[in-house]
Protein backbone atom coordinates (compact mmCIF):
# COMPACT_ATOMS: atom_id res chain seq x y z
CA UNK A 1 109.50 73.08 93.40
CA UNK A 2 107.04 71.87 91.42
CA UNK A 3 106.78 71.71 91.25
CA UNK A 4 103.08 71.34 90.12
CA UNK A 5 98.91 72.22 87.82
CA UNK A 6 96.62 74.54 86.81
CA UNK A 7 93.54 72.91 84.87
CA UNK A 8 89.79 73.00 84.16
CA UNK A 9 86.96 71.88 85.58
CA UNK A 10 84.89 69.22 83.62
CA UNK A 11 82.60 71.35 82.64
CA UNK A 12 78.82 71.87 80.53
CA UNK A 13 79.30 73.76 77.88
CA UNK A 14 77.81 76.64 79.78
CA UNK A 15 80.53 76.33 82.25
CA UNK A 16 81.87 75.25 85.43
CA UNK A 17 80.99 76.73 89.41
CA UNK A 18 83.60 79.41 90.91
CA UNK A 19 84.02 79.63 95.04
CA UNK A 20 80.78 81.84 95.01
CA UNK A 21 78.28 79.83 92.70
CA UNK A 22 79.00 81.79 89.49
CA UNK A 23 79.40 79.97 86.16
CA UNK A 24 82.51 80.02 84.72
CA UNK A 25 82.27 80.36 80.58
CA UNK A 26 83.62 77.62 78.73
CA UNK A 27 86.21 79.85 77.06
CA UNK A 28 87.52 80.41 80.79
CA UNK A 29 88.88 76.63 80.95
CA UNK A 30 91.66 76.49 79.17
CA UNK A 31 93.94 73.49 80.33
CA UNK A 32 93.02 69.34 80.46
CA UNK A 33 91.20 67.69 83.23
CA UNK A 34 93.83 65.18 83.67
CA UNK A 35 97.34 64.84 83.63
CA UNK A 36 100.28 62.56 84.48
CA UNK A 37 103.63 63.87 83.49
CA UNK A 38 106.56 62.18 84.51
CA UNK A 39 110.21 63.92 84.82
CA UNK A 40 114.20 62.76 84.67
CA UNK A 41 115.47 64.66 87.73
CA UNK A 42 118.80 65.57 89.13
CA UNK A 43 119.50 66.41 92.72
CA UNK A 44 122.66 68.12 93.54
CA UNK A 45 122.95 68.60 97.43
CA UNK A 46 125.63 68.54 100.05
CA UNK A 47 126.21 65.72 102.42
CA UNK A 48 128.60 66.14 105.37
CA UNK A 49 130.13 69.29 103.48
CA UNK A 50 130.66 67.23 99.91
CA UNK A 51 128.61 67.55 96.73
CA UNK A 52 126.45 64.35 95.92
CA UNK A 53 124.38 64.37 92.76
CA UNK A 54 121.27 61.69 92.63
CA UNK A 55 119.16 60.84 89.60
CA UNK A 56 115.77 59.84 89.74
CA UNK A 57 112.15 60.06 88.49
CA UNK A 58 109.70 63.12 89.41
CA UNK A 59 105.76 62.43 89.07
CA UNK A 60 103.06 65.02 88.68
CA UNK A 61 99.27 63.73 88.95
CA UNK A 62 96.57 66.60 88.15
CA UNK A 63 92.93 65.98 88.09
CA UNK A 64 89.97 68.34 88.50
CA UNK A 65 86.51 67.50 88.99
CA UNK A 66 83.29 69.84 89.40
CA UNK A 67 86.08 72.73 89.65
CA UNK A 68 87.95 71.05 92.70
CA UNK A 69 91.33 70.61 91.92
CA UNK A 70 94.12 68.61 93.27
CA UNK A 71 97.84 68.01 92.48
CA UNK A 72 100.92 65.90 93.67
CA UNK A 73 104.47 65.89 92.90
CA UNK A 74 106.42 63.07 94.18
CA UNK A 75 110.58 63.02 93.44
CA UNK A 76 111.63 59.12 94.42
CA UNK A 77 115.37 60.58 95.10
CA UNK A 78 114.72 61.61 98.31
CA UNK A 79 111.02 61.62 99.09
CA UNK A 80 109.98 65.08 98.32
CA UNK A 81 106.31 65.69 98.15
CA UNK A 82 103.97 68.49 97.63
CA UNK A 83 100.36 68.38 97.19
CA UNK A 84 98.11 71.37 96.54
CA UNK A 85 94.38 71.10 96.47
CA UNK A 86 91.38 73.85 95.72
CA UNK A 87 88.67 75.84 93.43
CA UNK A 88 88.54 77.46 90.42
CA UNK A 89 87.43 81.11 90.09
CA UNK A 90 84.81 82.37 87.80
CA UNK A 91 87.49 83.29 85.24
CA UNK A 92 88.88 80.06 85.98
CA UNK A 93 92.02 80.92 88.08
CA UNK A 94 93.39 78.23 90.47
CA UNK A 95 92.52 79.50 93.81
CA UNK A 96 94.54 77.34 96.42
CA UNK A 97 93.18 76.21 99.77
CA UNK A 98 95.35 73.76 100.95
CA UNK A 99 98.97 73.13 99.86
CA UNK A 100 101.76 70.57 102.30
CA UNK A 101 105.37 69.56 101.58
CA UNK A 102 107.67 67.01 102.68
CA UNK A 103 111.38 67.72 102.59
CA UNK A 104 113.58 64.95 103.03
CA UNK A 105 114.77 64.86 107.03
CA UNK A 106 111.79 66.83 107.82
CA UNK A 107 108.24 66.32 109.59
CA UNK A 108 105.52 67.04 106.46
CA UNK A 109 104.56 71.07 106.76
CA UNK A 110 100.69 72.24 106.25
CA UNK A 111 99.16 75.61 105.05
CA UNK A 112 95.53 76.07 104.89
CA UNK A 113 94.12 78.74 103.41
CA UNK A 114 90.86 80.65 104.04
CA UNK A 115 90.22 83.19 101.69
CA UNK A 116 86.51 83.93 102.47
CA UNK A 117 88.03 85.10 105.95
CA UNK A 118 91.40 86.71 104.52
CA UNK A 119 93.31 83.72 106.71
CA UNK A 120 96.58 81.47 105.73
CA UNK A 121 97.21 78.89 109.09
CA UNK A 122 100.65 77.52 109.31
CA UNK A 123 101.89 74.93 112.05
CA UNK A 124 101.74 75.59 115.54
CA UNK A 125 104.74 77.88 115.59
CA UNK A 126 104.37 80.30 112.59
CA UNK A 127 101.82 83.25 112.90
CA UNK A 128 98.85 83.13 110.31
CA UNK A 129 99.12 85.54 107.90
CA UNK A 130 96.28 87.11 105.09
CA UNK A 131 96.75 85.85 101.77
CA UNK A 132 97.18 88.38 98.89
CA UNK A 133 94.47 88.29 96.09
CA UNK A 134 95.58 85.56 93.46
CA UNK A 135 98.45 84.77 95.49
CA UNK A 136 99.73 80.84 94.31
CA UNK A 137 101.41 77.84 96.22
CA UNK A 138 104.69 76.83 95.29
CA UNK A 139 102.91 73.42 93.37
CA UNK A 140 99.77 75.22 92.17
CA UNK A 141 101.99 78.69 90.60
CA UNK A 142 103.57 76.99 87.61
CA UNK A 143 100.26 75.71 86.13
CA UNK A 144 98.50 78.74 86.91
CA UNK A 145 100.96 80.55 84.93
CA UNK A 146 100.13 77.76 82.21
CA UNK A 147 96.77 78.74 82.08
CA UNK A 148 97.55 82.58 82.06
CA UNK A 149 99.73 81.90 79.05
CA UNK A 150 97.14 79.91 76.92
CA UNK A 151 94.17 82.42 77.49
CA UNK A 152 96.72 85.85 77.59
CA UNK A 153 99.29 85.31 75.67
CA UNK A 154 100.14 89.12 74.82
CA UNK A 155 100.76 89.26 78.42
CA UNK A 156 103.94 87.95 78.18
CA UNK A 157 106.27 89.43 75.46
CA UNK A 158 110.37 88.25 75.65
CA UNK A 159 111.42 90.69 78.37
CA UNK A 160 108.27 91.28 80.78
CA UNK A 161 108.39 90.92 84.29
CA UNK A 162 105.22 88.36 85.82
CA UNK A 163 104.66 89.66 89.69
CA UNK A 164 103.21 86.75 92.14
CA UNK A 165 102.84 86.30 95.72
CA UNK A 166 103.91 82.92 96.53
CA UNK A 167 102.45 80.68 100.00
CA UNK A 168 105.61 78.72 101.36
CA UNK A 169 105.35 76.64 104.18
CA UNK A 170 106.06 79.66 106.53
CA UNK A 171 105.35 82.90 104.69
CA UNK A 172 103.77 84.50 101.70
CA UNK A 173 106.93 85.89 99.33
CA UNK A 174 106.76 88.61 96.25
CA UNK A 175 108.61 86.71 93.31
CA UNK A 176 109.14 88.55 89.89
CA UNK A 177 109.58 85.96 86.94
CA UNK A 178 111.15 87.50 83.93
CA UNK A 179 109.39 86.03 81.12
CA UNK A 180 111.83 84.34 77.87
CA UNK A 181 110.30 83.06 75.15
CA UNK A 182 111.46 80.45 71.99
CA UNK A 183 113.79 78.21 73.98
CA UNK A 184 113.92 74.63 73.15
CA UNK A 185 114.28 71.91 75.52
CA UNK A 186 114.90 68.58 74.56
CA UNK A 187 112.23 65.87 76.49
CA UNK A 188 111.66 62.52 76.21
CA UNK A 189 109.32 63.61 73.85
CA UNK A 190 111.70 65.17 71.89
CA UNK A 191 112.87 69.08 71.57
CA UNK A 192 110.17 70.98 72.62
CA UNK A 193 109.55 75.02 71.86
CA UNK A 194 108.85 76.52 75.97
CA UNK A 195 108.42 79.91 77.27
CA UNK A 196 110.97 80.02 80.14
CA UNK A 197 109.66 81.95 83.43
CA UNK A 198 112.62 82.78 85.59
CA UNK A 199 113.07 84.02 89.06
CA UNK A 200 115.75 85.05 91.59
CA UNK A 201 114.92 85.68 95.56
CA UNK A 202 117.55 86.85 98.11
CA UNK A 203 116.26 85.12 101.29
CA UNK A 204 118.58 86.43 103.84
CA UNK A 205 122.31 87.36 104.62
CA UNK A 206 122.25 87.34 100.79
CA UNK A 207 121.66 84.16 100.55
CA UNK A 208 119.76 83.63 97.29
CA UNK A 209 116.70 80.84 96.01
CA UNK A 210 115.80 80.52 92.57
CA UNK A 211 112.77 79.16 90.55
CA UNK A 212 112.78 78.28 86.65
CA UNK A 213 110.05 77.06 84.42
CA UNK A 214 109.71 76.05 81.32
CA UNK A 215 106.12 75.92 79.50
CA UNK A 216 105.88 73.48 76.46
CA UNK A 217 104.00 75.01 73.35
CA UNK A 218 103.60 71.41 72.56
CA UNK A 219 102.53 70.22 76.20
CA UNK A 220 98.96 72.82 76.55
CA UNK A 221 101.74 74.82 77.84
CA UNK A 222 102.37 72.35 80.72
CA UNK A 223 105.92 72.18 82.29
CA UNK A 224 108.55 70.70 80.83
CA UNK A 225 111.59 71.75 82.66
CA UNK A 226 111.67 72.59 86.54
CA UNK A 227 115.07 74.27 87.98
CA UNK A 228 115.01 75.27 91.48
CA UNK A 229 118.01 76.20 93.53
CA UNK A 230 116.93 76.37 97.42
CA UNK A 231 118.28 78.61 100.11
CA UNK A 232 120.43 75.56 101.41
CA UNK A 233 122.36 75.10 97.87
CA UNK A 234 120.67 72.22 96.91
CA UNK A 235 119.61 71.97 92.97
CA UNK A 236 116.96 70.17 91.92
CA UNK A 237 116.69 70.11 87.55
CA UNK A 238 113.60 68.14 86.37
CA UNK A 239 113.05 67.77 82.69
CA UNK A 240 109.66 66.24 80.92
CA UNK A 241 110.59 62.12 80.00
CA UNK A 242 107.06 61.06 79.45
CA UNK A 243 103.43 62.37 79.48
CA UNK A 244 100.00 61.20 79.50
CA UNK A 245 96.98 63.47 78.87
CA UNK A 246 93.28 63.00 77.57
């Protein structure tokens, strides 16, 4: 879900430290070192085989520091969390190293991530698996793809096709987002031009999951709608009501 941001480090103007002790250039940091955005979200899930549909409040809280990052998404209906905590490369990619979720009815699920040693640890009873280069969690990708789309935007003309490798809770999955740009989305802030990233997984016995994002050209390219449809059914639609940056 969101669920969550990619920003820079509070930096000299020379730059900010990468993973290795390189200097990232200024130009390289291309989002806020802060952010609060808050969210009108509606659940739609099934409960003992019937449709219920909850409304509540989403909350994302970014902050980076000495390029450390760290990021939570909390959705009151329900309980769902995510946090997602790391570095930022050189070029001043997010570069995940630790990313957990809570589902509602669920024990909280953890995935570290070693990249100096090609290593992602799951719980107890998932094998580790190697992370692919640049590969995102599902709370670090959509801000990532934020800060992709302020520094490159001719990488994404109406039409393109964005290829990520995405860290769940259990496995590392290939998503393609199809890339659709000039929608308007009407926030709390009012009607907002967004680039809408959209995606569509079959996860097994066709069984599909889907992810949708919109970036605000108004918001530093921040999200301003979330859509995600899980494997269960479930539809969660989040759309920007307030947000607070420096």
């Amino acid at each position: 879900m969101c669920a969550t941001l990619a920003l820079v480090a509070v930096a000299s103007a020379s730059g900010a430290s990468d993973l290795d002790g390189q200097v990232a250039p200024a130009a390289a940091l291309s989002l806020p070192t802060s952010a609060d955005l808050g969210y009108r979200t509606t659940a739609t899930m099934k409960l003992m085989g019937l449709p219920v549909t909850l409304h509540g409040r989403t909350t994302i809280r970014w902050r980076l520091d000495d390029g450390h990052y760290e990021t939570r998404l909390h959705i009151d209906t329900g309980g769902f969390d995510q946090f997602s905590r790391g570095q930022l490369a050189a070029d001043g990619a997010l570069v995940p190293e630790r990313y957990e979720e809570k589902r509602p009815l669920h024990e909280p699920d953890f995935v570290d991530i070693d990249w100096a040693h090609g290593h992602i640890a799951y719980g107890a009873s998932v094998p580790a698996q190697s992370p692919a280069a640049g590969a995102q969690d599902r709370l670090s990708l959509q801000f990532e793809l934020a800060r992709e789309l302020q520094r490159f935007p001719e990488r994404f003309p109406s039409g393109s096709v964005h290829a990520v490798n995405l860290i769940g809770t259990h496995s590392v999955d290939a998503w393609n987002f199809l890339t659709q740009d000039d929608q308007s989305v009407d926030t709390g802030r009012g009607p907002m031009r967004a680039v809408r990233f959209s995606a569509r997984r079959i996860v097994r016995n066709n069984v599909e999951e889907t992810m949708e994002i919109w970036l605000g050209a108004d918001l530093r390219w921040l999200p301003v709608r979330i859509r995600i449809v899980d494997r269960e059914g479930s539809i969660i639609d989040s759309v920007l009501a307030d947000a607070v940056l420096p």
